[in-house]
C-alpha atoms as a PDB file:
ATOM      1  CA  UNK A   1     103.121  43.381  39.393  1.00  0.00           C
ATOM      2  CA  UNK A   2     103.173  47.115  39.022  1.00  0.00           C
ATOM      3  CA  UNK A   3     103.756  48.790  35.617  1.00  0.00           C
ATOM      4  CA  UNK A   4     102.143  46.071  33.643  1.00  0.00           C
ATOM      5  CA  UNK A   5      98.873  46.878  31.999  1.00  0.00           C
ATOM      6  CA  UNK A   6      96.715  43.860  33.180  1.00  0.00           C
ATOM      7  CA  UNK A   7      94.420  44.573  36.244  1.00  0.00           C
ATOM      8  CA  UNK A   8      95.640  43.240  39.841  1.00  0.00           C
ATOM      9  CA  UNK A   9      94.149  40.767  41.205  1.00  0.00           C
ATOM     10  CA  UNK A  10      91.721  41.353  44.062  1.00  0.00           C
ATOM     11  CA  UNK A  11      92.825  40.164  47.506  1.00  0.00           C
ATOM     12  CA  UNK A  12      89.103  38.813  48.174  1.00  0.00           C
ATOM     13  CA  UNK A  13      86.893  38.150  45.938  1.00  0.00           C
ATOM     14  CA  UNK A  14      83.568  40.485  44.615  1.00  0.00           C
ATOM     15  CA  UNK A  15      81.474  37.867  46.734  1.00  0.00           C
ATOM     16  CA  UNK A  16      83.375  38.164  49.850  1.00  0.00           C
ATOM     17  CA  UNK A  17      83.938  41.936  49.968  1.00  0.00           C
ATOM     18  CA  UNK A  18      80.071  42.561  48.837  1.00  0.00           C
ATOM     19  CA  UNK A  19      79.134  39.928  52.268  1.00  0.00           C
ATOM     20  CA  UNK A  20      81.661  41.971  54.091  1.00  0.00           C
ATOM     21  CA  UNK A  21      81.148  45.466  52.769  1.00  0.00           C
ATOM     22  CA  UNK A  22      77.613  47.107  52.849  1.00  0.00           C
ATOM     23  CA  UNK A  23      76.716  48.219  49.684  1.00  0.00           C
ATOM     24  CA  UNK A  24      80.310  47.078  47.781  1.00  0.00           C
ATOM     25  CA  UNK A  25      80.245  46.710  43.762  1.00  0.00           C
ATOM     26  CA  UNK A  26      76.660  48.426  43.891  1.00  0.00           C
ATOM     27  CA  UNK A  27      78.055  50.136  40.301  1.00  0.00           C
ATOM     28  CA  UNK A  28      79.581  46.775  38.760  1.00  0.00           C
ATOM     29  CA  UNK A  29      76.315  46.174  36.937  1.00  0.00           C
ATOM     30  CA  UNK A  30      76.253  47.884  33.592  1.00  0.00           C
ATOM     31  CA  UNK A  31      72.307  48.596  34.462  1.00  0.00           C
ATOM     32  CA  UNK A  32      73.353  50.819  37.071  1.00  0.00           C
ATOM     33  CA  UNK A  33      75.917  53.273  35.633  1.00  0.00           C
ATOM     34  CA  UNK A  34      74.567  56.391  34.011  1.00  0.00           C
ATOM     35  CA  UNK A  35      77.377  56.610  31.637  1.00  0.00           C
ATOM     36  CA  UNK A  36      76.790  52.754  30.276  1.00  0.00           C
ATOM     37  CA  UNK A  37      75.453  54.057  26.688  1.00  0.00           C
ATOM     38  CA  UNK A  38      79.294  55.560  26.502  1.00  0.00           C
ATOM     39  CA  UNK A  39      80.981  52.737  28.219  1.00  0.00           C
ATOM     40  CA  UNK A  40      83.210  50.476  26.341  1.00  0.00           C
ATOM     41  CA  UNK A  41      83.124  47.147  28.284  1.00  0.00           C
ATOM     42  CA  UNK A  42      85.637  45.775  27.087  1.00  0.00           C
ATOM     43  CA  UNK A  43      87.385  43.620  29.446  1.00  0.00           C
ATOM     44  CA  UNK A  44      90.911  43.275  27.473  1.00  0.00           C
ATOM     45  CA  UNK A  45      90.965  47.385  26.662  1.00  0.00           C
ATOM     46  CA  UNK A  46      93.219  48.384  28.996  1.00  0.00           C
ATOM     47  CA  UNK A  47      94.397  51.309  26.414  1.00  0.00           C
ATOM     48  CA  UNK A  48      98.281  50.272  26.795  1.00  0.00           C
ATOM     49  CA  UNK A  49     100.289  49.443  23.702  1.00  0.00           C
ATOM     50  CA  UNK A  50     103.041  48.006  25.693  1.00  0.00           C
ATOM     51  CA  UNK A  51     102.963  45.137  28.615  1.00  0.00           C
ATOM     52  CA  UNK A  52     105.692  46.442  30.185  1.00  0.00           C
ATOM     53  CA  UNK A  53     106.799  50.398  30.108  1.00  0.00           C
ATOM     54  CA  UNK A  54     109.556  51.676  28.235  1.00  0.00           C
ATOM     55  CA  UNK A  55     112.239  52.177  30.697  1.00  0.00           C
ATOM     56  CA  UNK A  56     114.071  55.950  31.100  1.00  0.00           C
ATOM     57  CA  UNK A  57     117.573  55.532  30.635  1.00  0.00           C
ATOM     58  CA  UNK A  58     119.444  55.726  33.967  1.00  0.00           C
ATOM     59  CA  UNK A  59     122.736  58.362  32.944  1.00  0.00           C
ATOM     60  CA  UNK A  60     123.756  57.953  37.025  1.00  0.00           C
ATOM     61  CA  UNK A  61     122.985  55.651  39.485  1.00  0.00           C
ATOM     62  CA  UNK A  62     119.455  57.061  41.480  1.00  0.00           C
ATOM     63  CA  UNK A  63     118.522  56.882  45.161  1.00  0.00           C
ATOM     64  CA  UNK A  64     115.972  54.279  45.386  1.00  0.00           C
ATOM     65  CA  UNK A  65     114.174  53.017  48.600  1.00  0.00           C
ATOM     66  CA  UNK A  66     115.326  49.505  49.886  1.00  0.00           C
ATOM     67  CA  UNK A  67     111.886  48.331  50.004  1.00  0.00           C
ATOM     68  CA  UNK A  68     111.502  48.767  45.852  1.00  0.00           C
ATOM     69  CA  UNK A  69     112.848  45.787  43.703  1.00  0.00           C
ATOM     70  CA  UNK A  70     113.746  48.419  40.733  1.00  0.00           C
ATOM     71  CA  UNK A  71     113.551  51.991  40.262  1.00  0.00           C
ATOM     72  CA  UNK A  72     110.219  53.534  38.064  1.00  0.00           C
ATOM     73  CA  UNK A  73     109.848  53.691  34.725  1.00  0.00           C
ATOM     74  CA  UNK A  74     110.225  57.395  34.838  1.00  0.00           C
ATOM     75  CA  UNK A  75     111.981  59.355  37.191  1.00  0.00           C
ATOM     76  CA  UNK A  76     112.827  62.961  37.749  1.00  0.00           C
ATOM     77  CA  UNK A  77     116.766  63.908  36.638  1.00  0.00           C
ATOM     78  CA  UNK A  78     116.266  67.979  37.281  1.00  0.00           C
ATOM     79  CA  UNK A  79     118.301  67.353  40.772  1.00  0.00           C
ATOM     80  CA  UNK A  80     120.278  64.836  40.803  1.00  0.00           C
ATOM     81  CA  UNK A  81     122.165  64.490  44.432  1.00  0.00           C
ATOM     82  CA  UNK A  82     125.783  66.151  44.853  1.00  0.00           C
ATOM     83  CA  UNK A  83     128.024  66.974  47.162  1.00  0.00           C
ATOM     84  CA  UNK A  84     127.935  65.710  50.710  1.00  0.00           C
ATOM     85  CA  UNK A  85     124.339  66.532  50.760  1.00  0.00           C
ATOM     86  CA  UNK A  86     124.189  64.059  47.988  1.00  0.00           C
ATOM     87  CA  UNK A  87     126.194  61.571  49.861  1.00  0.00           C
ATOM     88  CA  UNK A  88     124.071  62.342  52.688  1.00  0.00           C
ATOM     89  CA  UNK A  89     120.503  61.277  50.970  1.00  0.00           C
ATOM     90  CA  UNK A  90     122.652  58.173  48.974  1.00  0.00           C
ATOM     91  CA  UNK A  91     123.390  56.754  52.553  1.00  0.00           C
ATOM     92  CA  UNK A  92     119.339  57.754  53.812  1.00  0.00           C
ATOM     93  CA  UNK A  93     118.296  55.251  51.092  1.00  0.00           C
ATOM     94  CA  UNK A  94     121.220  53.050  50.996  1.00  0.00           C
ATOM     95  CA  UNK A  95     120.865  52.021  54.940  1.00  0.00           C
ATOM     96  CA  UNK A  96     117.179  52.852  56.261  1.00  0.00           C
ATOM     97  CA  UNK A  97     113.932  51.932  55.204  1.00  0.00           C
ATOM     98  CA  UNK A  98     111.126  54.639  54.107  1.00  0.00           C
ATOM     99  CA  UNK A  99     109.448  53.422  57.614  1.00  0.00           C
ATOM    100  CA  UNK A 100     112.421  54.519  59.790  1.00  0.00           C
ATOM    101  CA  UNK A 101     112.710  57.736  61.509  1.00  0.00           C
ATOM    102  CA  UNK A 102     116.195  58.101  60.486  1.00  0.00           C
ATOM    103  CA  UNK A 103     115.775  58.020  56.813  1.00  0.00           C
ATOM    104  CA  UNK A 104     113.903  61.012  57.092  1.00  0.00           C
ATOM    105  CA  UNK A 105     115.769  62.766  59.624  1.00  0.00           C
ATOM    106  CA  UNK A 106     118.541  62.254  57.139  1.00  0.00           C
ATOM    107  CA  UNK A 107     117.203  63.709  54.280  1.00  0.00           C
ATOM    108  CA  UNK A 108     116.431  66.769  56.193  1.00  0.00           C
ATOM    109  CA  UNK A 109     119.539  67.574  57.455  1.00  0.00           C
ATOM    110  CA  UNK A 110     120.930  66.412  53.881  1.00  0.00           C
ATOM    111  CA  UNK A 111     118.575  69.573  52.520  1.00  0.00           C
ATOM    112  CA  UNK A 112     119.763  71.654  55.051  1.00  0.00           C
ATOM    113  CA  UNK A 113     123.228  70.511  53.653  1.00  0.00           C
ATOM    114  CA  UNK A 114     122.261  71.455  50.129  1.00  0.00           C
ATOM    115  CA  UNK A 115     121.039  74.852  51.444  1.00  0.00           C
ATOM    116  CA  UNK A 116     124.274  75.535  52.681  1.00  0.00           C
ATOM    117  CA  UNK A 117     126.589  74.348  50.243  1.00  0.00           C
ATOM    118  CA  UNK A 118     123.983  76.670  47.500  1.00  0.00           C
ATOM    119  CA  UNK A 119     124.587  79.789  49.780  1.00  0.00           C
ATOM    120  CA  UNK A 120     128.655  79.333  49.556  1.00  0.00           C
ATOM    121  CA  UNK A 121     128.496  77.839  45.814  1.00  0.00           C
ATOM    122  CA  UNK A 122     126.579  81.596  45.513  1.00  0.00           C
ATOM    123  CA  UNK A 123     130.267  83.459  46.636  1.00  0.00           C
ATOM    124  CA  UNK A 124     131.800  81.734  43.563  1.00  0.00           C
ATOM    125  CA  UNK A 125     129.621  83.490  41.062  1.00  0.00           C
ATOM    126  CA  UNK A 126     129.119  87.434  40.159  1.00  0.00           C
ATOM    127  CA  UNK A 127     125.823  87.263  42.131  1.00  0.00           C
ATOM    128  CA  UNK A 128     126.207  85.748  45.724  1.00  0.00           C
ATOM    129  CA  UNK A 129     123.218  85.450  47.848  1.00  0.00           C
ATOM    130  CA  UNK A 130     121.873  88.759  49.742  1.00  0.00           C
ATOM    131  CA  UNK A 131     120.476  87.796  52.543  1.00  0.00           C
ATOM    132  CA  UNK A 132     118.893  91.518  52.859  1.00  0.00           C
ATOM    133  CA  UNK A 133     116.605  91.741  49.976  1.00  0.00           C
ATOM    134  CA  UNK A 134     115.968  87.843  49.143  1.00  0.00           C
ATOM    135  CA  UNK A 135     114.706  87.195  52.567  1.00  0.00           C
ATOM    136  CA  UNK A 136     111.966  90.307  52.408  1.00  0.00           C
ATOM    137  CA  UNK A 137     112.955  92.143  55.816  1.00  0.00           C
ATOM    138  CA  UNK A 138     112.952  95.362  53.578  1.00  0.00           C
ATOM    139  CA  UNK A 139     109.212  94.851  52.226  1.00  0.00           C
ATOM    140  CA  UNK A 140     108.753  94.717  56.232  1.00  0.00           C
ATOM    141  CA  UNK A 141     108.861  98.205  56.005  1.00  0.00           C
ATOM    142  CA  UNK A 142     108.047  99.888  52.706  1.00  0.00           C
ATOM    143  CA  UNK A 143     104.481  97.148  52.556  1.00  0.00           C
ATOM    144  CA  UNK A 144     103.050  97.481  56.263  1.00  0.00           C
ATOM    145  CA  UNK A 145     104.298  94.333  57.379  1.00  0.00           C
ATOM    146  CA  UNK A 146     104.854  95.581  60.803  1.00  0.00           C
ATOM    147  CA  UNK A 147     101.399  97.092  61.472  1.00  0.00           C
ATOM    148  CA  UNK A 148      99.916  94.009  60.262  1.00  0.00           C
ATOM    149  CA  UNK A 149     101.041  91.862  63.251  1.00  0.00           C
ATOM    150  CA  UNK A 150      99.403  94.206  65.656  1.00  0.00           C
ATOM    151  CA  UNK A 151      95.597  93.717  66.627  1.00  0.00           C
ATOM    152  CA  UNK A 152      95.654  89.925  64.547  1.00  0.00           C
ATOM    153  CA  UNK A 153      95.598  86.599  65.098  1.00  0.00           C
ATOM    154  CA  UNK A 154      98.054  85.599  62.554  1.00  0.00           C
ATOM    155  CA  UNK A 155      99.300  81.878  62.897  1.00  0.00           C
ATOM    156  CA  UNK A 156     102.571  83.143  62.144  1.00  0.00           C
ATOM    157  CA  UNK A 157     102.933  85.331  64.886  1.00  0.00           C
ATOM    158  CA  UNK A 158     103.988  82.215  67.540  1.00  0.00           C
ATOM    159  CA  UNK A 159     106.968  81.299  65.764  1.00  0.00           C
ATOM    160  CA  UNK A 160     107.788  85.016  64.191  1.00  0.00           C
ATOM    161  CA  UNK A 161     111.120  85.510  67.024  1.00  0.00           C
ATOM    162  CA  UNK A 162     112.704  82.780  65.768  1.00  0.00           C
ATOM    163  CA  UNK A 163     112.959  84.053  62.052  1.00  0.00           C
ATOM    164  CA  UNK A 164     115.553  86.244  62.152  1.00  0.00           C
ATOM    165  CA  UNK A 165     117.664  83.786  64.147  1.00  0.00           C
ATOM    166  CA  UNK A 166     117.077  81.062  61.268  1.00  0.00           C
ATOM    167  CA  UNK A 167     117.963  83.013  58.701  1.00  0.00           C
ATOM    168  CA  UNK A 168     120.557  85.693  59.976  1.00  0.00           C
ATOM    169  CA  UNK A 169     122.435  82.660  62.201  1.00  0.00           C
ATOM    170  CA  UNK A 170     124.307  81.003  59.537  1.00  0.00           C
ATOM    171  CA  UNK A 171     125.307  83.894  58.114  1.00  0.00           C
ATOM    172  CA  UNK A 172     126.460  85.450  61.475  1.00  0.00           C
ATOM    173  CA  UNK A 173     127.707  81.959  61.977  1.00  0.00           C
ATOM    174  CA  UNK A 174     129.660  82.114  58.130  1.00  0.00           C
ATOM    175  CA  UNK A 175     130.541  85.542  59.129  1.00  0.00           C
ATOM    176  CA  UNK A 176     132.774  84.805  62.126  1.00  0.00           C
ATOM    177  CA  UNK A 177     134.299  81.748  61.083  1.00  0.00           C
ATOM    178  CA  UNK A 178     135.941  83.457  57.913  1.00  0.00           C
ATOM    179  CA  UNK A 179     136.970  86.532  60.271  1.00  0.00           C
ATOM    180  CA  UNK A 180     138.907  84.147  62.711  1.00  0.00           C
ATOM    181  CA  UNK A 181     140.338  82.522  59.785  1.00  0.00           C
ATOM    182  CA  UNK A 182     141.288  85.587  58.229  1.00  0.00           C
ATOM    183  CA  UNK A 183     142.653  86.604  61.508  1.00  0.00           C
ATOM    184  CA  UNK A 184     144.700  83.449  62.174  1.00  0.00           C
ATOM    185  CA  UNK A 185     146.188  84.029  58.691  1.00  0.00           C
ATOM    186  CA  UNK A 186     147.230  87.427  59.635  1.00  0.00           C
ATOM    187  CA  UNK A 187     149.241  86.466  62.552  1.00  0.00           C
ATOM    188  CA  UNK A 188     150.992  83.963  60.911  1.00  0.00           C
ATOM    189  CA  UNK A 189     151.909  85.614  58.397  1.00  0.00           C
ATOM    190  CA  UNK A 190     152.841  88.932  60.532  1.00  0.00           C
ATOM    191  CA  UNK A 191     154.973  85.897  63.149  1.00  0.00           C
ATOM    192  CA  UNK A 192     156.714  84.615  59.870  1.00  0.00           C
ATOM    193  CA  UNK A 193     157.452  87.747  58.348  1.00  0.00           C
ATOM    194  CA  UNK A 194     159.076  89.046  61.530  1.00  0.00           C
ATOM    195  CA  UNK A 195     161.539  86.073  61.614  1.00  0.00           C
END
């Protein structure tokens, strides 16, 4: 059982794996380990005080893998899921095992999600997101960045077009969604004020 402090059992036994594995347990005698005069062999010193941890208190309900009976002892708590994003990652480990393709493709998107909803929580605050100077295009300029792609063989260079699609798209994207529906607003409210 894991968490406990005793030693798990071995599958085969020290015989079977030393007939099937050259050279297996060639340090289990004392004789041959150079730190034996430091070694104590004592087969009940695990060094736990407890024989099962003490469990962290669990303020909201964790994602946990279906294939776990319980969650660990510990657990992180710095980022706990919210939002959809968080609904998102509940369902990943609510539905799929760790082994299926979709958990994981999941808990991408769900990140992607997160990176979204971040970027429009940013408007709400006195210091949105500037996609200008937190992305580094400027340091492109003012620290050679453009001179250094010339006469290299940077790995980055193969997937360098792409860049300022994936990061200027959603905001492009963000960008001309809020002008149609600032635009749609406009007309109805020049229609209803001309009635």
């Amino acid at each position: 059982m894991p968490y406990t402090p005793d030693k798990p059992p071995l599958v085969e036994s020290s015989e079977e794996l030393r007939a099937r594995i050259p050279g297996w347990g060639a340090d289990l005698d004392p004789r041959d380990r150079p730190s034996v005069p430091r070694m104590r062999l004592d087969p009940n010193l695990s060094g736990a005080h407890w024989d099962f941890p003490e469990r962290q208190p669990e303020a909201r309900p964790r994602e946990r893998s279906i294939e776990h009976e319980r969650l660990t002892p510990v657990f992180g708590t710095t980022c706990p899921p919210k939002g959809l994003s968080g609904v998102m990652r509940r369902y990943a480990y609510e539905r799929f095992s760790e082994a299926r393709a979709a958990h994981w493709m999941i808990l991408l998107a769900a990140d992607r999600v997160d990176a979204l909803e971040s970027h429009l929580r940013s408007f709400t605050t006195l210091h949105p997101d500037n996609p200008i100077t937190e992305t580094g295009v400027l340091s492109e300029l003012s620290h050679h960045g453009i001179a250094s792609r010339f006469g290299s063989k940077r790995a980055d260079l193969a997937h360098q077009p792409l860049d300022p699609v994936i990061v200027a798209a959603p905001w492009v994207l963000g960008g001309g969604v809020a002008y149609l529906a600032l635009r749609g607003m406009a007309r109805a409210l020049a229609r209803s004020g001309g009635r």
